[in-house]
C-alpha atoms as a PDB file:
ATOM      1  CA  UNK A   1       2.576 172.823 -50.737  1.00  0.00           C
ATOM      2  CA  UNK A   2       2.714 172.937 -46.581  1.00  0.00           C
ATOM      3  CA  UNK A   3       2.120 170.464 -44.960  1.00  0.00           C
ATOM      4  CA  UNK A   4      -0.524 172.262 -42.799  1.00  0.00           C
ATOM      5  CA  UNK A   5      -3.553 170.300 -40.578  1.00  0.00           C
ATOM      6  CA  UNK A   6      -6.846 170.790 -41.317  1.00  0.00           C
ATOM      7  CA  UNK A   7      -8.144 173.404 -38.557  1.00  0.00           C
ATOM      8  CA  UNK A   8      -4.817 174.779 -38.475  1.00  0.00           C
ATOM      9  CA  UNK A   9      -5.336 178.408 -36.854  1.00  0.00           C
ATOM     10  CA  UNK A  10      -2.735 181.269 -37.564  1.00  0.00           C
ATOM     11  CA  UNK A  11      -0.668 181.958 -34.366  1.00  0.00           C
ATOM     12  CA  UNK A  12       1.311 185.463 -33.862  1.00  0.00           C
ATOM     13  CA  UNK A  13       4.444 183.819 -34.283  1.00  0.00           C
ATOM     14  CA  UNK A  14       3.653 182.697 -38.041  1.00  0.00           C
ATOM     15  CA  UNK A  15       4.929 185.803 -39.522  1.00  0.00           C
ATOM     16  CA  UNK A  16       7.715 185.887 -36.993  1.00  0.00           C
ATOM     17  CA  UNK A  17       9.052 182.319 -38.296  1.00  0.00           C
ATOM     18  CA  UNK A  18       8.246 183.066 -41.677  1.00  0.00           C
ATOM     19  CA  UNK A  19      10.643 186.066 -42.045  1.00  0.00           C
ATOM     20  CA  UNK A  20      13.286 183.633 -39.760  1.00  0.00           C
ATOM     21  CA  UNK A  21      12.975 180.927 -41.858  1.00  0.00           C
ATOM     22  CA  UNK A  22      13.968 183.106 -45.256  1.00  0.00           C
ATOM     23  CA  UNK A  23      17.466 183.879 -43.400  1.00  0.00           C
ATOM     24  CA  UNK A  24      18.372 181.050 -41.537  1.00  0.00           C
ATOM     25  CA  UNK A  25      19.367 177.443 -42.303  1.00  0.00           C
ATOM     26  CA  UNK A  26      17.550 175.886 -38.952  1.00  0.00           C
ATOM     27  CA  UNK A  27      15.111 176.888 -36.310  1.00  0.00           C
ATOM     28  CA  UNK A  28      14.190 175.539 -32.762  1.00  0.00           C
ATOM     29  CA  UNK A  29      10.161 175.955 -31.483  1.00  0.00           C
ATOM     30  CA  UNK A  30      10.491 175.736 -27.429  1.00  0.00           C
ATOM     31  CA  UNK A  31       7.528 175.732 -25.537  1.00  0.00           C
ATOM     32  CA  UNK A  32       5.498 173.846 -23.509  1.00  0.00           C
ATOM     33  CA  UNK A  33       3.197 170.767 -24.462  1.00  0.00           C
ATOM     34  CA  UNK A  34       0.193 171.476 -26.224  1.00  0.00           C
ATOM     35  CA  UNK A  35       0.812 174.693 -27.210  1.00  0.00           C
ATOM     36  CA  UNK A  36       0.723 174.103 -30.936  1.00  0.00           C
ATOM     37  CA  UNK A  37       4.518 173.764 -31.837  1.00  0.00           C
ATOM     38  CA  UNK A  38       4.358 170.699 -33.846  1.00  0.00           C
ATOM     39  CA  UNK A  39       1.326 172.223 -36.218  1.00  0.00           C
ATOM     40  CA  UNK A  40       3.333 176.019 -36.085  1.00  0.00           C
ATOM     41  CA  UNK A  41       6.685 173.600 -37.703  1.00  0.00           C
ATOM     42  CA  UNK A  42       4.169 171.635 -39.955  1.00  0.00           C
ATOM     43  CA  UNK A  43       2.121 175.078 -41.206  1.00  0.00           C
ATOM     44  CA  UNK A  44       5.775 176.099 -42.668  1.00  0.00           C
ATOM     45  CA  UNK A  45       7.401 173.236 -43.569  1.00  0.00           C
ATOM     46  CA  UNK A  46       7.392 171.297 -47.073  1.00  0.00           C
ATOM     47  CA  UNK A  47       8.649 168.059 -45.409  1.00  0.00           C
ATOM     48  CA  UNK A  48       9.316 166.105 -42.185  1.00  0.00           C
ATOM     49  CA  UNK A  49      10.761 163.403 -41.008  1.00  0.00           C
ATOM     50  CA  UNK A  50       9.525 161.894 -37.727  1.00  0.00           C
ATOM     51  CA  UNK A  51      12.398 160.235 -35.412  1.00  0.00           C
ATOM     52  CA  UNK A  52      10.213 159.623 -32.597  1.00  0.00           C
ATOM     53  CA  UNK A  53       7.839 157.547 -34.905  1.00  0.00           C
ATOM     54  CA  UNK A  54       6.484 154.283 -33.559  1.00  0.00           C
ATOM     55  CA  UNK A  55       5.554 152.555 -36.886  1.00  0.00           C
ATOM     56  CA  UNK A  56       7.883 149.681 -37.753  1.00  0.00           C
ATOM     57  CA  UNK A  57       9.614 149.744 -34.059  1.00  0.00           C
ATOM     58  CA  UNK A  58      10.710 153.145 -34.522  1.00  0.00           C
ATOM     59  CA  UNK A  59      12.810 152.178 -37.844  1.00  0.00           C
ATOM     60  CA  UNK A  60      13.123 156.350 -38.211  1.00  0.00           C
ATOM     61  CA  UNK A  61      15.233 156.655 -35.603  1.00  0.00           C
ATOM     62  CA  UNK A  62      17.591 153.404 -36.373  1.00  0.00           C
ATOM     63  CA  UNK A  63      17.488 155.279 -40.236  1.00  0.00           C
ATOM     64  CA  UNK A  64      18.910 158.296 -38.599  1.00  0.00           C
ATOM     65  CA  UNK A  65      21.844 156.708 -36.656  1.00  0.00           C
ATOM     66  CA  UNK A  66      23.173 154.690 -39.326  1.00  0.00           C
ATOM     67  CA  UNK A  67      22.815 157.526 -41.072  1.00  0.00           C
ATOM     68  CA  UNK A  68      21.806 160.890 -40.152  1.00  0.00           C
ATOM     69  CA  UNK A  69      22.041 162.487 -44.081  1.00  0.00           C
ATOM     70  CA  UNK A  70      18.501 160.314 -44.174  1.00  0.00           C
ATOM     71  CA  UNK A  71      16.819 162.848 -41.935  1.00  0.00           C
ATOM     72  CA  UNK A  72      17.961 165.736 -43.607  1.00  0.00           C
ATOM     73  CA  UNK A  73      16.456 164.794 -46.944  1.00  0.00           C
ATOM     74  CA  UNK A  74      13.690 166.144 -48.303  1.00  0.00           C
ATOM     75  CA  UNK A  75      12.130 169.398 -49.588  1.00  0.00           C
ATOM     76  CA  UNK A  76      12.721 172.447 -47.752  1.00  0.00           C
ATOM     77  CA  UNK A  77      12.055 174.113 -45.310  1.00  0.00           C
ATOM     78  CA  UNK A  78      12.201 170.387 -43.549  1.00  0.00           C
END
């Protein structure tokens, strides 16, 4: 299960990341704002884990400097 957004439309660099993501252990999506890079991670990925997250004063982020094995956990691709 992905955790892709409803409305999500393919982009040409699906297959692209796909065949990446089956080699390598971590992958970086540059690119300007708006231009779908957050959905593109989400389409692929099987969890997240949101440091820049607002909700409880941005508790994520304290998680991850006491201890950053916290953000790694999860199902993968992450």
């Amino acid at each position: 299960m992905t955790l892709t957004q409803e409305g999500y439309r393919p982009r040409l660099v699906d297959r692209q990341l796909a065949r990446i993501l089956g080699v390598a252990g971590a992958v970086s999506l540059d690119g300007p704002k708006w231009c779908g890079k957050t959905w593109t991670a989400l389409n692929h990925g099987e969890s997240a884990f949101y440091v820049a997250d607002p909700a409880g004063g941005f508790r994520n982020r304290e998680l991850a400097h006491l201890d950053p094995t916290v953000a790694l956990g999860g199902t993968r691709p992450h």
